[in-house]
PDB file of N, CA and C in Angstrom:
ATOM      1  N   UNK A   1     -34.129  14.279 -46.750  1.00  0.00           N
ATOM      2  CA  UNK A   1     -34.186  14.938 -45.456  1.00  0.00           C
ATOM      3  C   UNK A   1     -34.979  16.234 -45.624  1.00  0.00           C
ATOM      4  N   UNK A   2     -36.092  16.743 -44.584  1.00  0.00           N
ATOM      5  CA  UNK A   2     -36.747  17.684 -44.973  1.00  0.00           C
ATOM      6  C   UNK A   2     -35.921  18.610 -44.263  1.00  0.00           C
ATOM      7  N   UNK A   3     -36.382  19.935 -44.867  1.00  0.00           N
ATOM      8  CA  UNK A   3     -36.039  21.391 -44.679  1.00  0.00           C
ATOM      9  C   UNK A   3     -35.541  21.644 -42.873  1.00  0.00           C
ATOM     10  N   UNK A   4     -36.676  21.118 -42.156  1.00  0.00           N
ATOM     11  CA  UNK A   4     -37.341  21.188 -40.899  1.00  0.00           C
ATOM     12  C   UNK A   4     -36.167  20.912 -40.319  1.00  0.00           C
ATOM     13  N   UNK A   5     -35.549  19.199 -40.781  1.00  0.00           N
ATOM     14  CA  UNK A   5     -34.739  18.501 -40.171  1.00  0.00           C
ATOM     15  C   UNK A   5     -33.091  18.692 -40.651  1.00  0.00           C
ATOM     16  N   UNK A   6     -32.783  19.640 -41.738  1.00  0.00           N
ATOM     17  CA  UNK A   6     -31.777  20.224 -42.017  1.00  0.00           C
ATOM     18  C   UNK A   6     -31.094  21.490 -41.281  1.00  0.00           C
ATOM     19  N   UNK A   7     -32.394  22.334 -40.617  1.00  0.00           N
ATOM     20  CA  UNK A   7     -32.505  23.480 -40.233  1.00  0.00           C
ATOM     21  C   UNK A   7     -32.120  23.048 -38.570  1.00  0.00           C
ATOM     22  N   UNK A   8     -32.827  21.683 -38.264  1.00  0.00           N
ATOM     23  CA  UNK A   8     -32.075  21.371 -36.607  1.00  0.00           C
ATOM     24  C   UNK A   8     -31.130  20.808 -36.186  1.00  0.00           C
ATOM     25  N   UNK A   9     -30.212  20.634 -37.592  1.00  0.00           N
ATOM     26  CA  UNK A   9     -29.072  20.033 -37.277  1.00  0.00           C
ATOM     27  C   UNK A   9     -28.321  20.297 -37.677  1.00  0.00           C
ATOM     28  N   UNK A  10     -28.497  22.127 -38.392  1.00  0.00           N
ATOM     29  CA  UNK A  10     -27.144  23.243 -38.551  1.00  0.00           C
ATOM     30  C   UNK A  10     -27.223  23.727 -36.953  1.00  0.00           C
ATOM     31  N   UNK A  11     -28.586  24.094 -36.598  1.00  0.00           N
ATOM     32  CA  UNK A  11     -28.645  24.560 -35.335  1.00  0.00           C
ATOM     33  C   UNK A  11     -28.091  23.569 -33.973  1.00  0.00           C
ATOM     34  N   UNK A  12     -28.194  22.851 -34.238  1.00  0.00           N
ATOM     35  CA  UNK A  12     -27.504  21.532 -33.085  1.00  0.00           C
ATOM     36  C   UNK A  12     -25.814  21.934 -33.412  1.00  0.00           C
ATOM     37  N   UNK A  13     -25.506  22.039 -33.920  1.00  0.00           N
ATOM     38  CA  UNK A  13     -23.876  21.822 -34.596  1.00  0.00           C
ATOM     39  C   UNK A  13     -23.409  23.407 -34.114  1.00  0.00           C
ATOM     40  N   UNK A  14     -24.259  24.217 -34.861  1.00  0.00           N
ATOM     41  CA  UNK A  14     -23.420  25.614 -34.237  1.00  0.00           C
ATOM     42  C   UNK A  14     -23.674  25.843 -32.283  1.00  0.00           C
ATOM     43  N   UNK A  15     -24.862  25.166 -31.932  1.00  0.00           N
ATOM     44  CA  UNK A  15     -24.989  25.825 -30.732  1.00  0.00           C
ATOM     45  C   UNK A  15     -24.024  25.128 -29.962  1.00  0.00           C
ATOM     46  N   UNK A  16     -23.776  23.859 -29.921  1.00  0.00           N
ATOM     47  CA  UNK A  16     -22.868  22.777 -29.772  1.00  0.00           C
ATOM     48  C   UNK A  16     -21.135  23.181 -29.767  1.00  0.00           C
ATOM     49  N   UNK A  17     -20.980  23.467 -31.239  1.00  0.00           N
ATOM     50  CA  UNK A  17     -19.582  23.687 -31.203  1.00  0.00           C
ATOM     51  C   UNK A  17     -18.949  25.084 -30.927  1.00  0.00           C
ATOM     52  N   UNK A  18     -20.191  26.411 -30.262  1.00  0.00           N
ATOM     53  CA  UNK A  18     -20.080  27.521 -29.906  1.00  0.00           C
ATOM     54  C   UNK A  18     -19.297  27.846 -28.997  1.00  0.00           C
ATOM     55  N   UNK A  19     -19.134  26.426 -27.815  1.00  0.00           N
ATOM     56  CA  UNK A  19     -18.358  26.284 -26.869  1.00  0.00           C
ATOM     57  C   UNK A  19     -17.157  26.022 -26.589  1.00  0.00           C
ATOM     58  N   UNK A  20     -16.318  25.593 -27.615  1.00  0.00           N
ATOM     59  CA  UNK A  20     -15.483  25.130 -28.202  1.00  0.00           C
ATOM     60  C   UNK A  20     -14.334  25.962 -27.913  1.00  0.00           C
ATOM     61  N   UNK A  21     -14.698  27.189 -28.246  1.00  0.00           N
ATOM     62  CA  UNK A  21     -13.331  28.119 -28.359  1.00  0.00           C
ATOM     63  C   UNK A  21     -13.276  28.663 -26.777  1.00  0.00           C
ATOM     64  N   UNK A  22     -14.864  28.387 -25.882  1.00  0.00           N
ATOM     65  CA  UNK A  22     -14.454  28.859 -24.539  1.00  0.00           C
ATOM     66  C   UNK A  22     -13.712  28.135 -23.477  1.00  0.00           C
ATOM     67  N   UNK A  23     -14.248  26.866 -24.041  1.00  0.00           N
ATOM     68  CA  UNK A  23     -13.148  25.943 -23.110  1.00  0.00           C
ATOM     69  C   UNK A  23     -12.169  25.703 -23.811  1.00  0.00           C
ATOM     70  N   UNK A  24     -11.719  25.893 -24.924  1.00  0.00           N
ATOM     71  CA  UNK A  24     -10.265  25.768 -24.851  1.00  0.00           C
ATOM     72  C   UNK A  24      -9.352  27.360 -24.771  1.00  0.00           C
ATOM     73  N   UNK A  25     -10.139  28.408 -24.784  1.00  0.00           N
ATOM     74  CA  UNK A  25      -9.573  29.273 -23.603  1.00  0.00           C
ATOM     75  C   UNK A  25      -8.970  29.097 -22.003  1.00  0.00           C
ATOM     76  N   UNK A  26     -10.228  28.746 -21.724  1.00  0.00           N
ATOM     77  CA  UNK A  26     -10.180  28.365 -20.423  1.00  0.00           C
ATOM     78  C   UNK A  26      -8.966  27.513 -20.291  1.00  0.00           C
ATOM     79  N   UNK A  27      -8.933  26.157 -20.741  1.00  0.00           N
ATOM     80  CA  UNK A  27      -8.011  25.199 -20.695  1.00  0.00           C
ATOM     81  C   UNK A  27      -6.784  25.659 -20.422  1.00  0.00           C
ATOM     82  N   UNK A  28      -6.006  26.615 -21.631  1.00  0.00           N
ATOM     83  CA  UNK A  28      -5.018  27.164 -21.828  1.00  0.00           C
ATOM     84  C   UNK A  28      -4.571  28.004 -20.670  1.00  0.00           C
ATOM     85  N   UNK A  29      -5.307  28.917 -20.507  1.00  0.00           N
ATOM     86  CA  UNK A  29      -4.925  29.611 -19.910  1.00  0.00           C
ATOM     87  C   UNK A  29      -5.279  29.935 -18.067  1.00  0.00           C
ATOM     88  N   UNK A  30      -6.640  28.873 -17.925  1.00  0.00           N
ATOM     89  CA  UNK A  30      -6.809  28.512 -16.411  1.00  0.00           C
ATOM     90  C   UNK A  30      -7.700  29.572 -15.511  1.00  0.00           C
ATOM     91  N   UNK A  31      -7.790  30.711 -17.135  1.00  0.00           N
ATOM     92  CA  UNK A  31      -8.937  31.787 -16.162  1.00  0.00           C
ATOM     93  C   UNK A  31     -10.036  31.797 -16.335  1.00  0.00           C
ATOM     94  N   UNK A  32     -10.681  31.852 -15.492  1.00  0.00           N
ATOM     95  CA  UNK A  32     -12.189  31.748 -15.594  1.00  0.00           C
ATOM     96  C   UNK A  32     -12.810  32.531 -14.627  1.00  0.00           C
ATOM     97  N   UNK A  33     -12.165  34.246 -14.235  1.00  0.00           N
ATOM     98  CA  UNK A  33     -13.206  35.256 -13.645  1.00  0.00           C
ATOM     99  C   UNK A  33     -14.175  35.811 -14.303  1.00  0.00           C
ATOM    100  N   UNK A  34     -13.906  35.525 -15.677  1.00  0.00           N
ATOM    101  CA  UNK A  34     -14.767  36.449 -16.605  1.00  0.00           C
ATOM    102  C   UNK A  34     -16.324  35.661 -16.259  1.00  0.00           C
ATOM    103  N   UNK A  35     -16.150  34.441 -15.819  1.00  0.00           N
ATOM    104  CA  UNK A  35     -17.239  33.225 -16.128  1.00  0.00           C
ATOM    105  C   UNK A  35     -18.382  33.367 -14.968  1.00  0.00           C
ATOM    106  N   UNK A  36     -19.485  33.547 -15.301  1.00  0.00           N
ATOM    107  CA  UNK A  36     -20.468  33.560 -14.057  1.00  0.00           C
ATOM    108  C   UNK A  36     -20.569  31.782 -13.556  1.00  0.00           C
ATOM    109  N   UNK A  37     -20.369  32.072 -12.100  1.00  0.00           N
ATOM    110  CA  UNK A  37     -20.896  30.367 -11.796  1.00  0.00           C
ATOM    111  C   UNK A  37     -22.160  29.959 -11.916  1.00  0.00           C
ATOM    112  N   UNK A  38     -22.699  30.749 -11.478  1.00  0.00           N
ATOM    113  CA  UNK A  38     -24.541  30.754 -10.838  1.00  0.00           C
ATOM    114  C   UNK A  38     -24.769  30.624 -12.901  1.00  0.00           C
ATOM    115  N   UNK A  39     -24.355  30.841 -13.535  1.00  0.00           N
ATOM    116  CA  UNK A  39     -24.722  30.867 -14.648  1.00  0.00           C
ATOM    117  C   UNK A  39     -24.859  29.541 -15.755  1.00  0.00           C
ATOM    118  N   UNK A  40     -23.463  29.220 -15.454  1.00  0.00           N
ATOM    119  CA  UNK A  40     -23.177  27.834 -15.944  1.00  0.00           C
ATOM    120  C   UNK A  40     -23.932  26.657 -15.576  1.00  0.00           C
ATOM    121  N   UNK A  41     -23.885  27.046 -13.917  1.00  0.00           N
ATOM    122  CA  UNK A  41     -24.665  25.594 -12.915  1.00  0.00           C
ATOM    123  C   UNK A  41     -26.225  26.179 -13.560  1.00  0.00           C
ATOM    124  N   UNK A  42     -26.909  26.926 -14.160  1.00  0.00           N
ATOM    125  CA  UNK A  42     -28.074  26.926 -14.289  1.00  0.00           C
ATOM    126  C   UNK A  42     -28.465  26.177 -15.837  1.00  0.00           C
ATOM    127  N   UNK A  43     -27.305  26.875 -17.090  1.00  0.00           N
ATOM    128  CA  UNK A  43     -27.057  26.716 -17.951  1.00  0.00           C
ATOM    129  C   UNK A  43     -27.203  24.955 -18.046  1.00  0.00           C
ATOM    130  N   UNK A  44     -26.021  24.543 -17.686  1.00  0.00           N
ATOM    131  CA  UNK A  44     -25.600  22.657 -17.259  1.00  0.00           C
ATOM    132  C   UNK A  44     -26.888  22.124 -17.237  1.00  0.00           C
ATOM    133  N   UNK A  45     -27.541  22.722 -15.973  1.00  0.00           N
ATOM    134  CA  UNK A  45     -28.777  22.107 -15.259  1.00  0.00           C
ATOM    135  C   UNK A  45     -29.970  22.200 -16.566  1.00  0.00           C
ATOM    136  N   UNK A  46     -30.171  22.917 -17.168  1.00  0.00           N
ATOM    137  CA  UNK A  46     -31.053  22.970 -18.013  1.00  0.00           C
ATOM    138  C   UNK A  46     -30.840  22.604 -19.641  1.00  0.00           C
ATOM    139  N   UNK A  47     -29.501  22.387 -19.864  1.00  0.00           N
ATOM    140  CA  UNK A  47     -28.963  21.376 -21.072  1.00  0.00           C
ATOM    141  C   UNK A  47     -28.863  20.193 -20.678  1.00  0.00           C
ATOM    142  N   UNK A  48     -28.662  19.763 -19.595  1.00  0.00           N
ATOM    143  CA  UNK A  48     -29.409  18.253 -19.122  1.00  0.00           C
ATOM    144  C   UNK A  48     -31.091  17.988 -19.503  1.00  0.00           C
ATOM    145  N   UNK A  49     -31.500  18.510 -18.478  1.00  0.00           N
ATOM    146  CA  UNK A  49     -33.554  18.567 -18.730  1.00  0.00           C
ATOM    147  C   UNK A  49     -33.052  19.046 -20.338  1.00  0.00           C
ATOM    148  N   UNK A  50     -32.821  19.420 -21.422  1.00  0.00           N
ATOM    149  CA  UNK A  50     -32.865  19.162 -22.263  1.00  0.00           C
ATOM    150  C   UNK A  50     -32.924  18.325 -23.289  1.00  0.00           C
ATOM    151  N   UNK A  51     -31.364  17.240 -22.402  1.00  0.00           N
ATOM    152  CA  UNK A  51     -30.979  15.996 -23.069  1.00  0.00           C
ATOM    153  C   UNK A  51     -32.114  15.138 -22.295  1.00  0.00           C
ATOM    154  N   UNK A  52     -33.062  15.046 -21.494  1.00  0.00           N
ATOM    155  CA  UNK A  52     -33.380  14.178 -20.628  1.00  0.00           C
ATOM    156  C   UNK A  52     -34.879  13.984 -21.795  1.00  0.00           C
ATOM    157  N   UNK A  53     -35.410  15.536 -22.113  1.00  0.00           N
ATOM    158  CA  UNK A  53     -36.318  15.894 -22.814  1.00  0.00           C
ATOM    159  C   UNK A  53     -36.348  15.238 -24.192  1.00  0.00           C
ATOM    160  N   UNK A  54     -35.410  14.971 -25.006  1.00  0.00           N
ATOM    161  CA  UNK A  54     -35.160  15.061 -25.723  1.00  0.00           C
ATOM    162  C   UNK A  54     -34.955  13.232 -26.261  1.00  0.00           C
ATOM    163  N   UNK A  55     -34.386  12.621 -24.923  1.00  0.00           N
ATOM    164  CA  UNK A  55     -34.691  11.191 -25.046  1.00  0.00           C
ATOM    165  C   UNK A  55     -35.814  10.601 -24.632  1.00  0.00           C
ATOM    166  N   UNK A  56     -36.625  11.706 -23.886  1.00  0.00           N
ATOM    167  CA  UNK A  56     -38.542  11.182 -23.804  1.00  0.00           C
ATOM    168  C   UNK A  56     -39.230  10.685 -25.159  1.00  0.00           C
ATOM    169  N   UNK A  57     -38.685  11.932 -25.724  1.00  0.00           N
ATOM    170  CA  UNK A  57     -39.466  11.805 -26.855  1.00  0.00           C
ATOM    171  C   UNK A  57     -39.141  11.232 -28.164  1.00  0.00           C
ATOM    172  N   UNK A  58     -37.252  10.730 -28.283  1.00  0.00           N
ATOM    173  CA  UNK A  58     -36.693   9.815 -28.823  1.00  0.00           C
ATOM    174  C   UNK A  58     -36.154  11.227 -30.328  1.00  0.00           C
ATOM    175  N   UNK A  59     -35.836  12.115 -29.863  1.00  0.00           N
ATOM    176  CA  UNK A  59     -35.286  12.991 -30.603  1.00  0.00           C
ATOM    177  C   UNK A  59     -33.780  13.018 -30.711  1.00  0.00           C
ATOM    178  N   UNK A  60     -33.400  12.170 -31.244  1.00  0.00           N
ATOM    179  CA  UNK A  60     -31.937  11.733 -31.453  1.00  0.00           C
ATOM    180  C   UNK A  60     -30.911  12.962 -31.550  1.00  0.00           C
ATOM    181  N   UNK A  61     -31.171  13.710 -32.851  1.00  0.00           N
ATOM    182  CA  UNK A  61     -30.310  14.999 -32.802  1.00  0.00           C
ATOM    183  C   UNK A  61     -30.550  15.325 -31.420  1.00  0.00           C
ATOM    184  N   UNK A  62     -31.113  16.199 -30.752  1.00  0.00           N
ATOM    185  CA  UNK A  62     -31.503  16.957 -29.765  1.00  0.00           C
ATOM    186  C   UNK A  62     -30.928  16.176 -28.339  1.00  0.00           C
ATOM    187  N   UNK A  63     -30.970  14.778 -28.502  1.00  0.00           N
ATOM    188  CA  UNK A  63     -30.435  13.987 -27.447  1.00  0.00           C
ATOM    189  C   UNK A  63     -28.693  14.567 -27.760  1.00  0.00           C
ATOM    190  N   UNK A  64     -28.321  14.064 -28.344  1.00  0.00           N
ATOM    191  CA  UNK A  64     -26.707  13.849 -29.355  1.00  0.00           C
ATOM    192  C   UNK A  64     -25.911  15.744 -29.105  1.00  0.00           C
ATOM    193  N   UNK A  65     -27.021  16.416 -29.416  1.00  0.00           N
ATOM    194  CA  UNK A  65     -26.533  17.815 -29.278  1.00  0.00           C
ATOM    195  C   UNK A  65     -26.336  18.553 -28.098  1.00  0.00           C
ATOM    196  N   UNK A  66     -27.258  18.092 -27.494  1.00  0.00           N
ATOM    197  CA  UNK A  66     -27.064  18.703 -25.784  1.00  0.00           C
ATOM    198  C   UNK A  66     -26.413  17.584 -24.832  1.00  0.00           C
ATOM    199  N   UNK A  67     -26.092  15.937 -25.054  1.00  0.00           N
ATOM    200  CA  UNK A  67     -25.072  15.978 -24.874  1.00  0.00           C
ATOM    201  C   UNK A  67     -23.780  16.319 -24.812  1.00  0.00           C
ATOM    202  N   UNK A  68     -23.522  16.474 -25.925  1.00  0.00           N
ATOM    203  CA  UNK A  68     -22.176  16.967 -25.973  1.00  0.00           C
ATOM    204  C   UNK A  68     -22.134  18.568 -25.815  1.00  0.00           C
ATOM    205  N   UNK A  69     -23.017  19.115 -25.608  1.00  0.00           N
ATOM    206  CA  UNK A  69     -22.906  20.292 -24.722  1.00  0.00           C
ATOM    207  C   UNK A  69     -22.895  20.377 -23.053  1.00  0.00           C
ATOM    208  N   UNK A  70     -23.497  19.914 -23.126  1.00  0.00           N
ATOM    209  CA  UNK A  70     -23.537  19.075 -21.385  1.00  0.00           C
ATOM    210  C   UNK A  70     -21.866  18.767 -20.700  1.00  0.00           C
ATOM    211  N   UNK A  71     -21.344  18.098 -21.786  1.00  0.00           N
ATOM    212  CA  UNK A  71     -20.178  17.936 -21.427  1.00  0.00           C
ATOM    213  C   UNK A  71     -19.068  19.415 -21.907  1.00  0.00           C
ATOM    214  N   UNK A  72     -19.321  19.407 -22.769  1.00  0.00           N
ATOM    215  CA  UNK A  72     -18.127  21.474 -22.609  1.00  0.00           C
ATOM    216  C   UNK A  72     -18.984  22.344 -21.748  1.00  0.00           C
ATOM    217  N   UNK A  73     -20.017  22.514 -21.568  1.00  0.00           N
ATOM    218  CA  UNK A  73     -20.701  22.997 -20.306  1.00  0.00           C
ATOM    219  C   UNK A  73     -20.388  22.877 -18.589  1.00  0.00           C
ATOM    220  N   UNK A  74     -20.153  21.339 -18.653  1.00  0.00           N
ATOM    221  CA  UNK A  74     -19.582  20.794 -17.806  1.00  0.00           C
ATOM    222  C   UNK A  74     -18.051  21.128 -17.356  1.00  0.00           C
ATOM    223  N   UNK A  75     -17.206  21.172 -17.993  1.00  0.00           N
ATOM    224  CA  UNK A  75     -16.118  20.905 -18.309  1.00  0.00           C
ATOM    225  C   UNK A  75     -15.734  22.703 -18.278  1.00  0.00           C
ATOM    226  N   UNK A  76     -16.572  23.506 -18.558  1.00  0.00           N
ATOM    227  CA  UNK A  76     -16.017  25.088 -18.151  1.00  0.00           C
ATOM    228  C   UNK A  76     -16.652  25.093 -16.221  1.00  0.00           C
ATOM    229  N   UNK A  77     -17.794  24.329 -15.980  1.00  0.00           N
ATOM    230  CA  UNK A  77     -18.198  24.780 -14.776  1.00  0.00           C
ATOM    231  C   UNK A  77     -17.370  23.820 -13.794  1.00  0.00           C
ATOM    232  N   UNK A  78     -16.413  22.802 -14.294  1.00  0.00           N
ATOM    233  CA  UNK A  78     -16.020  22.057 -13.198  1.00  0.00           C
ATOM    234  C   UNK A  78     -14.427  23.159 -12.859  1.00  0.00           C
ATOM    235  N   UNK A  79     -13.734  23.262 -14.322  1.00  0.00           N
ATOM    236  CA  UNK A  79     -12.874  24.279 -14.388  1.00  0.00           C
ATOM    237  C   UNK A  79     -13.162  26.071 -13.293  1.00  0.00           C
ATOM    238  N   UNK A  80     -13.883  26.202 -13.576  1.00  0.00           N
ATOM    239  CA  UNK A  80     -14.822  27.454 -12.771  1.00  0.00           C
ATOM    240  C   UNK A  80     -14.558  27.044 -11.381  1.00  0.00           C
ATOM    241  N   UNK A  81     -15.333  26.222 -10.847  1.00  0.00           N
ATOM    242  CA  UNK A  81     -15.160  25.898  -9.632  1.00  0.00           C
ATOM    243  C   UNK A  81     -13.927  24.942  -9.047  1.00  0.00           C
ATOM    244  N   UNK A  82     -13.157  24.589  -9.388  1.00  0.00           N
ATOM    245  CA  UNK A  82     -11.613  23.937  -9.175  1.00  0.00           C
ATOM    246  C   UNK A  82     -10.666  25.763  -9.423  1.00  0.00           C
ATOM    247  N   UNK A  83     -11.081  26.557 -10.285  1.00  0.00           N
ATOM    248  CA  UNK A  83     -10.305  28.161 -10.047  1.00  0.00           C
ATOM    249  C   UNK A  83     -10.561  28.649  -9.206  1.00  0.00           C
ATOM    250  N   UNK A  84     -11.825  28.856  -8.767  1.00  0.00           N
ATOM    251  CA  UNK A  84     -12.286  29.970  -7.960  1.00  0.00           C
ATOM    252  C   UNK A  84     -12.283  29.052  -6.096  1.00  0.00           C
ATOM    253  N   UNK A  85     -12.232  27.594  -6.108  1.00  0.00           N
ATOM    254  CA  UNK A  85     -11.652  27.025  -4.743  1.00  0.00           C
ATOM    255  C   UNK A  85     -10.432  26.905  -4.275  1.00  0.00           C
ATOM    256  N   UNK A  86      -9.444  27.280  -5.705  1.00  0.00           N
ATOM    257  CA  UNK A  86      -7.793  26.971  -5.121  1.00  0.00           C
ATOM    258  C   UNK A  86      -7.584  28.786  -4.883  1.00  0.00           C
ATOM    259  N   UNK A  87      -8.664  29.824  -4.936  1.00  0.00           N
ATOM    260  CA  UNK A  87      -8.565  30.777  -4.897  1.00  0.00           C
ATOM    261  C   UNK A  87      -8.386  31.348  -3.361  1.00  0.00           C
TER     262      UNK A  87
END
């Protein structure tokens, strides 16, 4: 495995599992004022065109990584907006 391809799949893994500790904040505890909406829905929207990018060009890590960011991405902005509507 070259250097190149070692180096994008520490970076896939940390950016990936960075999210980790925010949604299971969130989870726990159900708050999410700290959380910009306009932020997330932009965030989401553009780790998609990421994953979308990423299976154009048949970049497996990069597909695999922003999936599953897509989904804890997801998963703080659906939380976000289910808090801030029962508000």
């Amino acid at each position: 495995m070259s250097s190149e391809s070692i180096l994008g799949y520490i970076a896939a893994v940390l950016t990936t599992v960075s999210f980790l500790p925010q949604v299971t904040h969130i989870y726990k505890t159900r708050d999410t004022s700290a959380i910009s909406l306009s932020m997330y829905l932009m965030f989401s929207i553009g780790v998609f065109l990421w994953f979308i990018y990423g299976a154009l060009i048949h970049a497996w890590p990069m597909v695999i990584a922003n999936g599953i960011t897509l989904l804890l991405a997801l998963t703080i902005l659906v939380l976000k907006i289910k808090n801030t509507s029962s508000k």
